[in-house]
Protein backbone atom coordinates (compact mmCIF):
# COMPACT_ATOMS: atom_id res chain seq x y z
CA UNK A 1 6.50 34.55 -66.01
CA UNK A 2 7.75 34.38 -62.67
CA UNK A 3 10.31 36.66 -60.90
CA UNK A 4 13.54 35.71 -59.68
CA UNK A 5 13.79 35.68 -55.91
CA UNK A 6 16.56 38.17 -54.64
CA UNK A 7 17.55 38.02 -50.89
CA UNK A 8 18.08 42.09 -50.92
CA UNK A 9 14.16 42.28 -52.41
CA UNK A 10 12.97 40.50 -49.34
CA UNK A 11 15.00 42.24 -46.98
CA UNK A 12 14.33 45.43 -48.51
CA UNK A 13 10.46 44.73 -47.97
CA UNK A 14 11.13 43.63 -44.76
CA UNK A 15 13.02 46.50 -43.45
CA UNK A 16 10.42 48.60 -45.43
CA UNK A 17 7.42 46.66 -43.53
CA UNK A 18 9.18 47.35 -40.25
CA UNK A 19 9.79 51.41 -41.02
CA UNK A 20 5.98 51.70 -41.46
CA UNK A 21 5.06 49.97 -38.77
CA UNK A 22 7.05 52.29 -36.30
CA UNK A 23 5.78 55.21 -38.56
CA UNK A 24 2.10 54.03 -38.10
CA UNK A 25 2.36 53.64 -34.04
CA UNK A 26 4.30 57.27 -33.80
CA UNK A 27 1.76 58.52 -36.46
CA UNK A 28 -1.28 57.06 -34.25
CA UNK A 29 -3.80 59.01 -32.95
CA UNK A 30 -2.58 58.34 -29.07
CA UNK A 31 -1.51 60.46 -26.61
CA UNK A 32 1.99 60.39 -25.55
CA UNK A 33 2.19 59.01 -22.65
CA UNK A 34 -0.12 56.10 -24.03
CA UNK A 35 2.39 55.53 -26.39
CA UNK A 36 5.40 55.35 -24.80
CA UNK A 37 3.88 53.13 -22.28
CA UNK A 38 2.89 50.57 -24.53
CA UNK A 39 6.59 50.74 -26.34
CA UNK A 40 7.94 50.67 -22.79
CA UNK A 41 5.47 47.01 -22.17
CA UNK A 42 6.28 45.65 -25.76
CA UNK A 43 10.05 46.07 -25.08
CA UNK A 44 9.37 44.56 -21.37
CA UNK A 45 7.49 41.68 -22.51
CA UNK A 46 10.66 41.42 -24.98
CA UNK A 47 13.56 41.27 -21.93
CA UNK A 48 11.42 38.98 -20.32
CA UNK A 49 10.72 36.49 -23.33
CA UNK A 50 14.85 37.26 -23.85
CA UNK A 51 15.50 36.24 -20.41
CA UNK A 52 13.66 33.48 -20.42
CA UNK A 53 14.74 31.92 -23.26
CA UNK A 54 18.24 32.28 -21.89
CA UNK A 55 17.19 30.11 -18.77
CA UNK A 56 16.29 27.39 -20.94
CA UNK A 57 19.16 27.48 -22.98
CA UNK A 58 20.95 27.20 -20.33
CA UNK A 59 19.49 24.57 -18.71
CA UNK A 60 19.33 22.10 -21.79
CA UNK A 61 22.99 23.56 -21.66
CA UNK A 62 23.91 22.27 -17.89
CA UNK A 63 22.26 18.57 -19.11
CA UNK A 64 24.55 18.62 -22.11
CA UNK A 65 27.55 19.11 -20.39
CA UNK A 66 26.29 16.60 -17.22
CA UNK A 67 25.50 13.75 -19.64
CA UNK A 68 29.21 14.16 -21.38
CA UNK A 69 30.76 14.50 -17.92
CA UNK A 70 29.12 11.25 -16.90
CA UNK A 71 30.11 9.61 -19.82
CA UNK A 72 33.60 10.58 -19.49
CA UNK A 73 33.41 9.25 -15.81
CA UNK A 74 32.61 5.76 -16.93
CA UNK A 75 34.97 5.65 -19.58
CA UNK A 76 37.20 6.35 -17.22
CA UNK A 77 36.38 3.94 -15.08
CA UNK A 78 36.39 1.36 -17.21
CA UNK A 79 39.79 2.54 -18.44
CA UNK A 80 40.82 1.96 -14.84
CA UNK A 81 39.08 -1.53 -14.99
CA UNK A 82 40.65 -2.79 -17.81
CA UNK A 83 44.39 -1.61 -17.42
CA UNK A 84 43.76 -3.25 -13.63
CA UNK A 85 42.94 -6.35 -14.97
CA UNK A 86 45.75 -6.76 -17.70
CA UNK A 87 48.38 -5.62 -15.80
CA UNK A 88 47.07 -8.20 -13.04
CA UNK A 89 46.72 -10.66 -15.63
C-alpha cells in the first residue's frame, strides 16, 4: 500500500536533510579556520553564480523590451502611413 504524498513530509525531510548537513560540516573533524574558509568560498562561489545569473536575466531582459520597442516603432509608423494616405486620399 502506498503512502499519500504530503507537501509538509517533503519539506520536513528537506529542511531535516539540510540541518544535518550544516551539523555534519560544524561537527567535522577540521580545524577552524579550514572551515570557515571553505563556508566563506561556498557562499562566494554562491554571490558570484547569484550575480551572474542576474546579468543574464537582465540581458534576455534588455532584448525583450528592444524587440517590443521596435515593434511599437513600426506600428507606429505604419499608423502614420496609413492615416497619411487616407486623409490624402
Amino acid at each position: 500500500m502506498m503512502r499519500e504524498f504530503r507537501p509538509g513530509l517533503f519539506v520536513t525531510f528537506t529542511l531535516g536533510l539540510g540541518i544535518g548537513a550544516v551539523a555534519a560540516l560544524l561537527l567535522a573533524p577540521k580545524g577552524g579556520r579550514d572551515l570557515r574558509n571553505e563556508i566563506a568560498e561556498g557562499a562566494t562561489d554562491r554571490v558570484n553564480q547569484a550575480r551572474r545569473t542576474a546579468r543574464k536575466i537582465g540581458k534576455q531582459a534588455q532584448t525583450i523590451v528592444d524587440e517590443a520597442a521596435d515593434q511599437i516603432n513600426d506600428a507606429v509608423a505604419a499608423g502614420e502611413v496609413a492615416y497619411n494616405h487616407e486623409k490624402n486620399a
